[in-house]
Protein backbone atom coordinates (compact mmCIF):
# COMPACT_ATOMS: atom_id res chain seq x y z
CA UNK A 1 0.00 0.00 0.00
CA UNK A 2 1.34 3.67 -1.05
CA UNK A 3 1.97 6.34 1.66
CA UNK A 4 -1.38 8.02 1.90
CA UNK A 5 -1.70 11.84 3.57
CA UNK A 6 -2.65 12.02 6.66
CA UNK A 7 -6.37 12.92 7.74
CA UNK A 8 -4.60 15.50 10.10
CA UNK A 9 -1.32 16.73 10.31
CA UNK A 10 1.19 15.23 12.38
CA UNK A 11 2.03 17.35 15.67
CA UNK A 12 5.91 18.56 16.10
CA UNK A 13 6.62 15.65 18.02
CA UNK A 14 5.02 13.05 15.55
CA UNK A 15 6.89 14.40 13.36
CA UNK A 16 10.45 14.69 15.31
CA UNK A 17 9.36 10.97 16.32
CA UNK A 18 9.15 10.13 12.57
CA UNK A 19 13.09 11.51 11.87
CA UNK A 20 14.57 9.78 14.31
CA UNK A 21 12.66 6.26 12.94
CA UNK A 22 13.70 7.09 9.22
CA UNK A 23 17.33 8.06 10.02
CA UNK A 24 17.93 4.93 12.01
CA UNK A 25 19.61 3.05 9.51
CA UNK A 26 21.46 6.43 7.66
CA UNK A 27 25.08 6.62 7.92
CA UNK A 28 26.45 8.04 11.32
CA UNK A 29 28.11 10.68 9.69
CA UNK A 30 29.33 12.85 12.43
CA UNK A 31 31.23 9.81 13.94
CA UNK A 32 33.97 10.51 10.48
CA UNK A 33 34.16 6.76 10.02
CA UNK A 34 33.04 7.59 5.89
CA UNK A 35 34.71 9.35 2.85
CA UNK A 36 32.46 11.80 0.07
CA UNK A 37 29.26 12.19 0.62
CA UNK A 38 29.20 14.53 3.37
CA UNK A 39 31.61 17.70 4.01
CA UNK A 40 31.80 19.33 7.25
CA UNK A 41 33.27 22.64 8.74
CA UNK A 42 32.63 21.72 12.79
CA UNK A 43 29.65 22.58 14.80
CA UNK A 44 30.47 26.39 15.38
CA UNK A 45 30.66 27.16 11.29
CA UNK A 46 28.09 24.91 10.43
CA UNK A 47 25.46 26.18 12.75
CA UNK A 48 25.77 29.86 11.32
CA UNK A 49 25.56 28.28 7.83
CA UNK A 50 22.57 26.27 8.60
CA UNK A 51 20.80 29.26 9.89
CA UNK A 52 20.98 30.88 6.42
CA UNK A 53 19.75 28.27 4.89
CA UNK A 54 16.57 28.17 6.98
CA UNK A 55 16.20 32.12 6.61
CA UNK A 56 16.17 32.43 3.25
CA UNK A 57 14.34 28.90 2.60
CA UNK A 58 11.19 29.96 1.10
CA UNK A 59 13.04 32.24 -1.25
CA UNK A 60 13.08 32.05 -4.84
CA UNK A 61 16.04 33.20 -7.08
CA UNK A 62 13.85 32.59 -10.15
CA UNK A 63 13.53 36.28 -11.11
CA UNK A 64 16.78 38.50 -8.87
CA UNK A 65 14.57 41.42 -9.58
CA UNK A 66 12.02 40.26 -7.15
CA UNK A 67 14.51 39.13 -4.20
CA UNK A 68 18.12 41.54 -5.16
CA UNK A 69 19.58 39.85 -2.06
CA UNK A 70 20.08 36.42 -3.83
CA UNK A 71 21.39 37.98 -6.79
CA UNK A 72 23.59 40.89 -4.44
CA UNK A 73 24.81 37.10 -2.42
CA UNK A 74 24.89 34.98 -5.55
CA UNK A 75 26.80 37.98 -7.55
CA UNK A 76 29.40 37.51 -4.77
CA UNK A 77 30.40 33.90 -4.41
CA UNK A 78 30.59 34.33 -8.18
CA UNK A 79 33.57 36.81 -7.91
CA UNK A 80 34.93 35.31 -4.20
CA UNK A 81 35.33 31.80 -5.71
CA UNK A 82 37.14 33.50 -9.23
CA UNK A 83 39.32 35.52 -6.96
CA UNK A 84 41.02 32.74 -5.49
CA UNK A 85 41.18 30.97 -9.10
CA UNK A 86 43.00 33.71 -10.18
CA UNK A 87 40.01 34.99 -13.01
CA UNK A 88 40.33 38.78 -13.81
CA UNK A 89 37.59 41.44 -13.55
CA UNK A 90 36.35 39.81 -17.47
CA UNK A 91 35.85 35.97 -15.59
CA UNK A 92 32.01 35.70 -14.80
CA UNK A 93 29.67 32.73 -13.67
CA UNK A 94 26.47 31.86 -12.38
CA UNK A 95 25.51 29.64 -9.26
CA UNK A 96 24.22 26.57 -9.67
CA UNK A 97 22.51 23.25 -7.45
CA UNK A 98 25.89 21.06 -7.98
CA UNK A 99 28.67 19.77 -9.94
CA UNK A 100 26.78 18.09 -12.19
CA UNK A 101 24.28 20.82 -13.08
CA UNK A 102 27.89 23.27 -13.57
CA UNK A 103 29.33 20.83 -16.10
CA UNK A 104 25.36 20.79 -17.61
CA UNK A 105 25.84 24.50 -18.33
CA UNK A 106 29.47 23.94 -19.36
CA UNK A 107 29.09 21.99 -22.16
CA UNK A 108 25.99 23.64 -23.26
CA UNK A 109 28.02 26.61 -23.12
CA UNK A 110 30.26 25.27 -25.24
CA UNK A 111 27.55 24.34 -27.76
CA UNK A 112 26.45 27.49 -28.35
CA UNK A 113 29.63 28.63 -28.72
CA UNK A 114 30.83 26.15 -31.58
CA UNK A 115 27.43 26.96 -33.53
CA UNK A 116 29.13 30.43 -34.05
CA UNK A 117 32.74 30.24 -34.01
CA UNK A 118 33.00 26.25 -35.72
CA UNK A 119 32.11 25.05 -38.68
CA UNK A 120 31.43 21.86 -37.90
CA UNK A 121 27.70 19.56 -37.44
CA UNK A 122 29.62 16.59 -35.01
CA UNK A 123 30.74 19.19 -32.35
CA UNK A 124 33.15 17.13 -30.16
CA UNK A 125 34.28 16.72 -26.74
CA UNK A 126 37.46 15.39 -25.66
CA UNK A 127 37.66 13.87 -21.96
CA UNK A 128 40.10 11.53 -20.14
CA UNK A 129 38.57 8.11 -18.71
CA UNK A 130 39.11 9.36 -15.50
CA UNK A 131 36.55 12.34 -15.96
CA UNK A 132 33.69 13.06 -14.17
CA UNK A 133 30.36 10.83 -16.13
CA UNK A 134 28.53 14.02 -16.08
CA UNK A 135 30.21 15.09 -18.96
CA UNK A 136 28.92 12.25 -20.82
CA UNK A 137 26.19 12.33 -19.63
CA UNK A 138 25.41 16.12 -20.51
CA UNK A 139 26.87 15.24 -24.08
CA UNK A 140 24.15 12.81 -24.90
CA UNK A 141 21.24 15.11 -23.29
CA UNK A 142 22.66 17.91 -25.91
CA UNK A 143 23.28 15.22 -28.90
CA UNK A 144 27.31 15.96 -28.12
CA UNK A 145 29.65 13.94 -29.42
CA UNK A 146 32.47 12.53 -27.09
CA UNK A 147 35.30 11.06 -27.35
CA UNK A 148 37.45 9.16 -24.03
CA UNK A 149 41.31 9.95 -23.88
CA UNK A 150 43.05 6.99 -22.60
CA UNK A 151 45.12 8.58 -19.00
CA UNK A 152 49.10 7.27 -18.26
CA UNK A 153 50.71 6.05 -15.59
CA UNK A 154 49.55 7.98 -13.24
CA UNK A 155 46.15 8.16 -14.30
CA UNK A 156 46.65 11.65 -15.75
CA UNK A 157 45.09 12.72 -19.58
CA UNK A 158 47.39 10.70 -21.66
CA UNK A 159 48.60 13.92 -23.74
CA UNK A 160 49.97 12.01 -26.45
CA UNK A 161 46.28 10.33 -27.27
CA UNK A 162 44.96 13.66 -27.12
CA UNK A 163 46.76 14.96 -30.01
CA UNK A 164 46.03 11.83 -31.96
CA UNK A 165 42.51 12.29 -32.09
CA UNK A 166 42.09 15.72 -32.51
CA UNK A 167 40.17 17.40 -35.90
CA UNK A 168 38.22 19.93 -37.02
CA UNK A 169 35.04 18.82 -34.65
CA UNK A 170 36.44 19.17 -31.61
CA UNK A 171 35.18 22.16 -30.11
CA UNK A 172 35.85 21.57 -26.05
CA UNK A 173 38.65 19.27 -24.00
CA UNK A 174 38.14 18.66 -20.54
CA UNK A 175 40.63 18.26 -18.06
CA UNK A 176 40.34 17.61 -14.12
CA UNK A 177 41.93 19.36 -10.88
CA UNK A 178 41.70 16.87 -9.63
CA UNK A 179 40.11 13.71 -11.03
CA UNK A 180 37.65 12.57 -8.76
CA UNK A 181 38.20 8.48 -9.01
CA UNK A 182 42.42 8.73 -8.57
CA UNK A 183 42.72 12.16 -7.18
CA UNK A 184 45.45 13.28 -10.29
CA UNK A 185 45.62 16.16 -11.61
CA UNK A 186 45.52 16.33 -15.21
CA UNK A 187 48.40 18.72 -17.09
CA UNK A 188 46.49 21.03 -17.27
CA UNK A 189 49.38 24.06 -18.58
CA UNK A 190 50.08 21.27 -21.57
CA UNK A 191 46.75 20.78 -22.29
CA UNK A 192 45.84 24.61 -22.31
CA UNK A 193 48.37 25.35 -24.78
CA UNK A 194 46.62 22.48 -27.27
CA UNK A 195 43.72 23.83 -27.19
CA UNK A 196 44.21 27.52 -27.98
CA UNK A 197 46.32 26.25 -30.95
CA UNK A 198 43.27 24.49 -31.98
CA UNK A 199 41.44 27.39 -31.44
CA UNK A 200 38.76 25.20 -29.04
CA UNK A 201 37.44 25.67 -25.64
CA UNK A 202 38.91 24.20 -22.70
CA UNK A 203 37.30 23.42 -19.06
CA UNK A 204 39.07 22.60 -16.13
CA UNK A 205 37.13 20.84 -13.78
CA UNK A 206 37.75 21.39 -10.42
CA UNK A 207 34.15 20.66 -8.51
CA UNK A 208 36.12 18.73 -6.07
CA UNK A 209 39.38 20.65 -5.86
CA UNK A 210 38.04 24.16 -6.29
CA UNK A 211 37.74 25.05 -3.02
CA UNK A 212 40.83 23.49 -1.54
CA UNK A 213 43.49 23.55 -4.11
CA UNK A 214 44.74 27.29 -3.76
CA UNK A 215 44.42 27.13 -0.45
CA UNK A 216 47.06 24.14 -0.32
CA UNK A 217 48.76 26.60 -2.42
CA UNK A 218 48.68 29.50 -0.04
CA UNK A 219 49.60 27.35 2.66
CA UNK A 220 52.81 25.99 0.60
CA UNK A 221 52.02 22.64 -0.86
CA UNK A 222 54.02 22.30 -4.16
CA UNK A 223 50.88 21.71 -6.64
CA UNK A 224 50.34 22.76 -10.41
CA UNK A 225 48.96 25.51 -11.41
CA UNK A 226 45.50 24.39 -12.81
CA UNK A 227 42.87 27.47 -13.05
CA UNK A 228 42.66 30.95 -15.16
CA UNK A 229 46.21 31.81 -13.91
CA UNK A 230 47.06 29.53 -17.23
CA UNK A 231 45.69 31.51 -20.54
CA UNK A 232 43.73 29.14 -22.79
CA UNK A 233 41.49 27.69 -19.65
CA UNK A 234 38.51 29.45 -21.02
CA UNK A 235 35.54 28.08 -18.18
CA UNK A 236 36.05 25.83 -14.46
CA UNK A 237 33.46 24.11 -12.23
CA UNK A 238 33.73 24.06 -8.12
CA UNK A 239 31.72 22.72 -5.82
CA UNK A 240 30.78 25.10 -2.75
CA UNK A 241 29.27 22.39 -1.31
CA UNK A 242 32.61 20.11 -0.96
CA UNK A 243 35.82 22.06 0.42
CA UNK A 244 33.69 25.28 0.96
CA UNK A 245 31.40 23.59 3.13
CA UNK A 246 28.56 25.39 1.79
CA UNK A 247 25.19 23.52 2.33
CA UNK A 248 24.19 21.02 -0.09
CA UNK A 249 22.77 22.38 -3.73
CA UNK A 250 25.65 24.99 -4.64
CA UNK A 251 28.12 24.63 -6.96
CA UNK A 252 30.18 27.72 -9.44
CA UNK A 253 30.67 27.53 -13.22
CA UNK A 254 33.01 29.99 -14.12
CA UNK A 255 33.77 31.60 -17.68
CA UNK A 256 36.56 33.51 -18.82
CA UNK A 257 34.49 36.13 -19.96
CA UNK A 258 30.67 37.06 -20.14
CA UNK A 259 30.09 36.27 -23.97
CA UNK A 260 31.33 33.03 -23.32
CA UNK A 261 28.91 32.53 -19.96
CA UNK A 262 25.32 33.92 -22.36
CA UNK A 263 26.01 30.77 -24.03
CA UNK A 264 24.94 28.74 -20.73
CA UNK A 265 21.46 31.04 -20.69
CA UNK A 266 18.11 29.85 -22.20
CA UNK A 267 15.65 31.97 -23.28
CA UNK A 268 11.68 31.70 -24.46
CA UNK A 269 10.14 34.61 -26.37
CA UNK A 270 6.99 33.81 -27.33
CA UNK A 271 5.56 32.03 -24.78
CA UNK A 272 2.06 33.15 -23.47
CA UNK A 273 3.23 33.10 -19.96
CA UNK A 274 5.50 35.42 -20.82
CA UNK A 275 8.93 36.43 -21.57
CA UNK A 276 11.13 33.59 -19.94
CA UNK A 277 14.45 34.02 -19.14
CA UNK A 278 16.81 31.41 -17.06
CA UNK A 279 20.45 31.69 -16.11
CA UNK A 280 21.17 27.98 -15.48
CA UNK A 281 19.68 24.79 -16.22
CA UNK A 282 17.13 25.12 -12.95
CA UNK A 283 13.92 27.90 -13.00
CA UNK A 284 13.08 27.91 -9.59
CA UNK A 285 16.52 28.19 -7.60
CA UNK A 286 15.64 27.99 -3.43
CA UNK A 287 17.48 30.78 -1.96
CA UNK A 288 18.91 28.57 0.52
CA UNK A 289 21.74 27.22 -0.98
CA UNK A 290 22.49 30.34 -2.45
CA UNK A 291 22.44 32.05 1.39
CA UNK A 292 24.24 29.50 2.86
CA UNK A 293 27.18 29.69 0.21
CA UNK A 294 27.63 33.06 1.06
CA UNK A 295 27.16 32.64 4.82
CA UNK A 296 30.58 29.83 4.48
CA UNK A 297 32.38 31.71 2.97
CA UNK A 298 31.97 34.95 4.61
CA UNK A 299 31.82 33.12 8.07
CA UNK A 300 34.89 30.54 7.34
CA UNK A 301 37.32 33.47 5.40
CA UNK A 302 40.94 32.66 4.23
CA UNK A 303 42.08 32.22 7.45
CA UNK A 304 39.75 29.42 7.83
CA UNK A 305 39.90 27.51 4.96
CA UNK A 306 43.73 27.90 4.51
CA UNK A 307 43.83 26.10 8.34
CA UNK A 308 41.07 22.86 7.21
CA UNK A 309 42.68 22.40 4.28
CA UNK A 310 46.24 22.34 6.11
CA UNK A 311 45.05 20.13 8.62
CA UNK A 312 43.08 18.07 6.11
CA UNK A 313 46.19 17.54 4.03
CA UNK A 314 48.36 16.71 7.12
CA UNK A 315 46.07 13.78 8.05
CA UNK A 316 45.93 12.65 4.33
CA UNK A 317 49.77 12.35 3.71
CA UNK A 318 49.59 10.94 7.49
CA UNK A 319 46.75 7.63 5.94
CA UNK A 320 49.19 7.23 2.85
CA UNK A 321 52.48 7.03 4.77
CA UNK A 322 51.18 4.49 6.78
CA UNK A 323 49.76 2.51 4.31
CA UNK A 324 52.49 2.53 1.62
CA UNK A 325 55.05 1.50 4.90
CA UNK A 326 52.94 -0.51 7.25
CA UNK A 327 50.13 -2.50 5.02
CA UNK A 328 52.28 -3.87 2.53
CA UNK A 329 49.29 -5.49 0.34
CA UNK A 330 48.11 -2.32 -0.70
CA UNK A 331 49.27 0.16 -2.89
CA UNK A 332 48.55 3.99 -4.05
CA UNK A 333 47.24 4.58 -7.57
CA UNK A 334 49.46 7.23 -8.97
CA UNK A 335 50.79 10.09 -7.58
CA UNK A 336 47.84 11.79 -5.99
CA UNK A 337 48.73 15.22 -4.44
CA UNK A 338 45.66 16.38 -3.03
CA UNK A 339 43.83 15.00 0.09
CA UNK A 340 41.82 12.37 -1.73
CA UNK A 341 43.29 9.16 -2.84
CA UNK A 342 42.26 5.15 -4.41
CA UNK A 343 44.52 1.69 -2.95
CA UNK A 344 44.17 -1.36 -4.93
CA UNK A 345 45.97 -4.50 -4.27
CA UNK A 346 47.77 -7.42 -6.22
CA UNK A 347 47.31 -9.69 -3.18
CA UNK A 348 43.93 -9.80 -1.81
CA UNK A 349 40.47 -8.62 -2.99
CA UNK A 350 39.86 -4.85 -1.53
CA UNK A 351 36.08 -5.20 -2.10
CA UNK A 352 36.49 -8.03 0.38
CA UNK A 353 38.44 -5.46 2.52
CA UNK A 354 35.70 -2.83 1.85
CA UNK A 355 33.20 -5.34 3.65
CA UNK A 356 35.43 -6.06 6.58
CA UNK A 357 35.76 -2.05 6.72
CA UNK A 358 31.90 -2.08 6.70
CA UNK A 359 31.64 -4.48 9.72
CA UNK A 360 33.49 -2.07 11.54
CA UNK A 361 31.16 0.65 10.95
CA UNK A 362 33.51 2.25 8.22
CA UNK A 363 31.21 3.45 4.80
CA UNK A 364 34.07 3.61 1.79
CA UNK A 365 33.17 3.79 -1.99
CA UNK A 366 34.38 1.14 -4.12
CA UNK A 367 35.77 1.15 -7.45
CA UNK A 368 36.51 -0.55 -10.72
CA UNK A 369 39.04 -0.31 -13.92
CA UNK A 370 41.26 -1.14 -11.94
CA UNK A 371 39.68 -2.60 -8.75
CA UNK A 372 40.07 -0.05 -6.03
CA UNK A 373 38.80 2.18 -2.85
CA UNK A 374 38.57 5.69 -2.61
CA UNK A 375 39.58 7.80 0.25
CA UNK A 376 38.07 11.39 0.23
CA UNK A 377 39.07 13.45 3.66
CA UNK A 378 37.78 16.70 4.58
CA UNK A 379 37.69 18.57 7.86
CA UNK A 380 35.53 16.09 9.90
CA UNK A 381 38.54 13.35 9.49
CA UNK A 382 41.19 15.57 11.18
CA UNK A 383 41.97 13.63 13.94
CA UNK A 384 40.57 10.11 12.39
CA UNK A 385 43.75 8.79 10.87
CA UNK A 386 45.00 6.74 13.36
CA UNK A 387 41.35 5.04 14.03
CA UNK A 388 41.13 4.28 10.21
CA UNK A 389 44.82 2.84 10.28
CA UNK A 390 44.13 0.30 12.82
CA UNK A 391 40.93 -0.32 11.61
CA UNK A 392 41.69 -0.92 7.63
CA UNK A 393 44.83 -3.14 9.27
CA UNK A 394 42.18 -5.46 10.38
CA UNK A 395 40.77 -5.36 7.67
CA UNK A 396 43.19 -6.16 5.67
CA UNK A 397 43.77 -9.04 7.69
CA UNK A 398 40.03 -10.44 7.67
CA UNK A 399 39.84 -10.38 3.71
CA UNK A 400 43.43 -12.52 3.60
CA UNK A 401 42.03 -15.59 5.85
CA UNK A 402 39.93 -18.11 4.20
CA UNK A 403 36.35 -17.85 4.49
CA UNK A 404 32.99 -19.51 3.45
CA UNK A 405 31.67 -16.36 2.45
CA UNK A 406 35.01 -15.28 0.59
CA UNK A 407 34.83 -18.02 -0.71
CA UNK A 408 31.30 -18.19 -2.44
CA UNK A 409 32.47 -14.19 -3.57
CA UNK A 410 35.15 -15.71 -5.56
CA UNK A 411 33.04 -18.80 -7.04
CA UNK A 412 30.25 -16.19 -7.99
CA UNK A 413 33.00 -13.92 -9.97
CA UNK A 414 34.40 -16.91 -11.58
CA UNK A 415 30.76 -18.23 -12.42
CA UNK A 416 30.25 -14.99 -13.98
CA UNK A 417 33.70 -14.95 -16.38
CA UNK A 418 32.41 -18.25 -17.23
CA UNK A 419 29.06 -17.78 -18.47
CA UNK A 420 29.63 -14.73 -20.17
CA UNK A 421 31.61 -16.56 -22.76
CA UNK A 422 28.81 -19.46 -22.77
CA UNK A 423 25.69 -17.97 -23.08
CA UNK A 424 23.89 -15.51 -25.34
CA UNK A 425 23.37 -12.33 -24.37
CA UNK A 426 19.34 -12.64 -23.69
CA UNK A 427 20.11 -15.72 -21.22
CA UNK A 428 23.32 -13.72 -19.82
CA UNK A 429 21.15 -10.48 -19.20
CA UNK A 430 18.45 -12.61 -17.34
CA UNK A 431 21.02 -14.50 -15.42
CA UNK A 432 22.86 -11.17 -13.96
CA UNK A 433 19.89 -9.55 -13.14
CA UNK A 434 19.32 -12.06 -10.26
CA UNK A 435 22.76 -10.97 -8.82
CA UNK A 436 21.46 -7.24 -8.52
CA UNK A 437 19.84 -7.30 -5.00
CA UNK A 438 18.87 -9.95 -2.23
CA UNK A 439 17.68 -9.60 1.52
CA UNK A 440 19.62 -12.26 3.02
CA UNK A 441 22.18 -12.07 5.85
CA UNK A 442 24.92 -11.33 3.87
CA UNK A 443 23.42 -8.50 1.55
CA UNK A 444 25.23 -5.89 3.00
CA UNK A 445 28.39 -7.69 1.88
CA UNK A 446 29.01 -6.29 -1.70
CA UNK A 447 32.39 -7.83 -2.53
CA UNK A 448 30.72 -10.45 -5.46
CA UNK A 449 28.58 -7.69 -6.33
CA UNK A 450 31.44 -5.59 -7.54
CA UNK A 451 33.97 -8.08 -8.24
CA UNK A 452 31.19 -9.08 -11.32
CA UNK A 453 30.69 -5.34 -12.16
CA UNK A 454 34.22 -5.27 -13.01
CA UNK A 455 33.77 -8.54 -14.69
CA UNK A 456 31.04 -7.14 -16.57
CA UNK A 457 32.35 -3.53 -17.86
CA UNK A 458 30.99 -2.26 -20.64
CA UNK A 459 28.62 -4.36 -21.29
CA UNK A 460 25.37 -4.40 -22.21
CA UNK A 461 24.63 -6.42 -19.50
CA UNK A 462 25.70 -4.39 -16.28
CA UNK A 463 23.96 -1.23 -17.73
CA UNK A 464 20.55 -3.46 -17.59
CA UNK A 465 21.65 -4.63 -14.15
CA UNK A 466 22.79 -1.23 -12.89
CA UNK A 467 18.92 0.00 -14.29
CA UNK A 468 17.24 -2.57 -12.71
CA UNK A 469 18.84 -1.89 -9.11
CA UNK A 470 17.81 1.81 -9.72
CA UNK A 471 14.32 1.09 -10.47
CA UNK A 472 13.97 -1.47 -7.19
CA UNK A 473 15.70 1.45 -5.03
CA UNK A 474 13.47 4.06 -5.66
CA UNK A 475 10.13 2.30 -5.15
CA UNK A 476 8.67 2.32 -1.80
CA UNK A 477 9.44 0.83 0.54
CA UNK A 478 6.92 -1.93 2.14
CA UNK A 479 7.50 -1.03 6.01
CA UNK A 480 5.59 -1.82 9.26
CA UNK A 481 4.82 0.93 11.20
């Protein structure tokens, strides 16, 4: 039976009773035993910040002429966040809900800027492997063509396969500051000067590093320069809501000049509702997210954010030392010089070590090509290191000793290389759906899960199953009261 409305509304307590029974099973973020997801400044920042977002809730920055203090707030994160990304009084940008919805406008930027400045009908983007999907994913919303630059070594945009596959279509390259799976940064000065000689755009996107990155810099970490210091980056993306601890739903695009950022605007002229006019890809923009952007980075200041991302940084080279000298079966992919990082192993299975991380209350992202996890610190983990050391030790431990259930992991991967060589695709599709949920005891375990994933790359297949677990995970839930 669907959720119904209630004949009356629930009093304040109902309704405080009814938080704590739905957040009962969400991740105990505050405890710092996680990476992504959630990016926190401390109690004494964030409950200034939250208070912004609550006063200027039921605010709309739909039309700025109707509430000036959005646009006066929005106007300035704009020019704050270019400041610090060294953009010059022409850099301009718009606000937007997040990373995804910058690289959106991006792109379609970049669309309307090929129509008049390329002569070409396949406009093409050019992207490492390591880039963020949204960029894909906003090509084939805008019929954009892409193509994937293989990375090196170090997981950085392979500039040699760049050149090799540029042409007359491409009209924007992409790079990443850093990448979000391997934490590299991508040469970004090299591939700057490739694409002003090709006379295309180029984006750097720095949603994750945006808002810590110069102030590594400003607290002396040796790092590349990667923003509009370097002529030929011609737009960036940050996230507020990452490093600048902004409240979720705000994110910067950011253009090297304003003809460049009119490409990102839509506009309907002859509609009977009106003239309509919108800046980004949203029409109704809450004013909350907008507020509490502001509010962070007003509150928080230099001073601030240089010191969390100092300390941040200090526990992050702290977690690698100790793994690259003390847990000898892992090892660092690349040369990441940020505070986020991915350890894979040639010894042992780390989605097996992800579980055993999970029994101890620890919630890490797992990922493939190659098999790895991913490490993302901010401010909440100063201070966590030494837990997570001790605790990833045991881990690491667990997932080497034999066990039943490691044991039917690894016979489920090895069923799955098997039969996707023996049967057709219909009976192969069918078969791996099965695989995509359960309820039993173990379903919180996810090391077969992923070890077939990574089995199944590219295929048809894991796109059905990946679907199919979508579709089951946003239905209602069937819950007693």
């Amino acid at each position: 039976m669907k959720k119904t409305l209630p004949a009356s509304g629930l009093t304040k307590t109902e309704i405080y009773q009814q938080w704590d029974n739905y957040t009962k099973d969400d991740m105990l973020w505050k405890e710092g035993k996680f990476f992504g997801y959630v990016y926190y400044p401390g109690d004494e920042y964030y409950s200034v910040i939250k208070e912004a977002y609550a006063k200027f809730s039921a605010t709309n920055a739909l039309n700025p002429a109707v509430f000036p203090s959005l646009k006066n707030m929005e106007n300035e994160v704009v020019q704050m966040t270019a400041s610090f990304l060294h953009g010059d009084d022409s850099v301009s940008g718009t606000m937007t809900s997040g990373g995804t919805e910058s690289i959106f406008m991006a792109v379609k930027a970049a669309k309307e800027w090929a129509r008049l400045h390329k002569q070409t009908k396949n406009p093409l983007i050019l992207l490492a492997e390591t880039a963020h999907p949204a960029f894909c994913k906003a090509a084939d919303t805008m019929e954009f063509n892409y193509r994937l630059i293989k990375v090196d070594a170090e997981y950085k945009l392979d500039l040699d396969d760049l050149k090799k596959h540029l042409s007359t279509d491409v009209v924007l390259i992409v790079g990443s500051a850093p990448s979000y799976p391997q934490g590299a940064i991508d040469p970004i000065q090299e591939i700057a000067v490739i694409a002003k000689k090709h006379k295309c755009l180029f984006h750097v996107d720095a949603c994750v590093g945006g808002f810590i990155l110069p102030f590594l810099k400003m607290e002396g970490v040796d790092l590349p320069k990667f923003d509009f210091e370097i002529d030929g980056v011609t737009s960036m993306s940050a996230d507020v809501h990452k490093y600048g601890y902004a409240a979720k739903g705000a994110s910067v695009v950011l253009y090297k000049n304003a003809d460049l950022r009119k490409g990102q605007f839509y506009v309907k002229t002859d509609w009977s509702g009106g003239i309509y006019g919108s800046p980004s890809f949203m029409g109704t923009r809450g004013g909350g997210p907008i507020a509490a952007a502001w509010t962070a980075l007003n509150h928080i200041g230099e001073d601030g954010y240089r010191r969390m991302a100092r300390e941040t940084y200090e526990e992050t080279l702290f977690i690698k030392q100790k793994i690259e000298e003390e847990i000898k079966d892992l090892k660092i992919l690349g040369n990441p010089k940020a505070t986020l990082f991915a350890f894979a192993s040639d010894t042992i299975d780390v989605y097996e070590v992800a579980d055993e991380l999970g029994e101890l209350g620890w919630t890490i992202n797992r990922q493939q090509l190659p098999a790895s996890l991913h490490v993302l610190l901010n401010y909440i983990h100063v201070g966590k290191g030494e837990l997570f050391i001790n605790d990833l030790k045991t881990a690491v431990q667990k997932a080497k000793r034999f066990s039943m259930v490691h044991l039917k992991n690894n016979i489920q991967v090895s069923a799955v290389k098997g039969l996707k060589k023996l049967l057709n695709e219909q009976q192969f599709a069918s078969l791996t759906q099965r695989f995509s949920g359960g309820d039993g005891p173990e379903s919180k375990r996810k090391a077969a899960m992923y070890g077939m994933m990574s089995e199944l790359s590219g295929s048809g297949s894991l796109k059905d199953m990946v679907v199919d677990f979508l579709d089951k995970l946003y239905k209602p839930e069937d819950k007693k009261a």
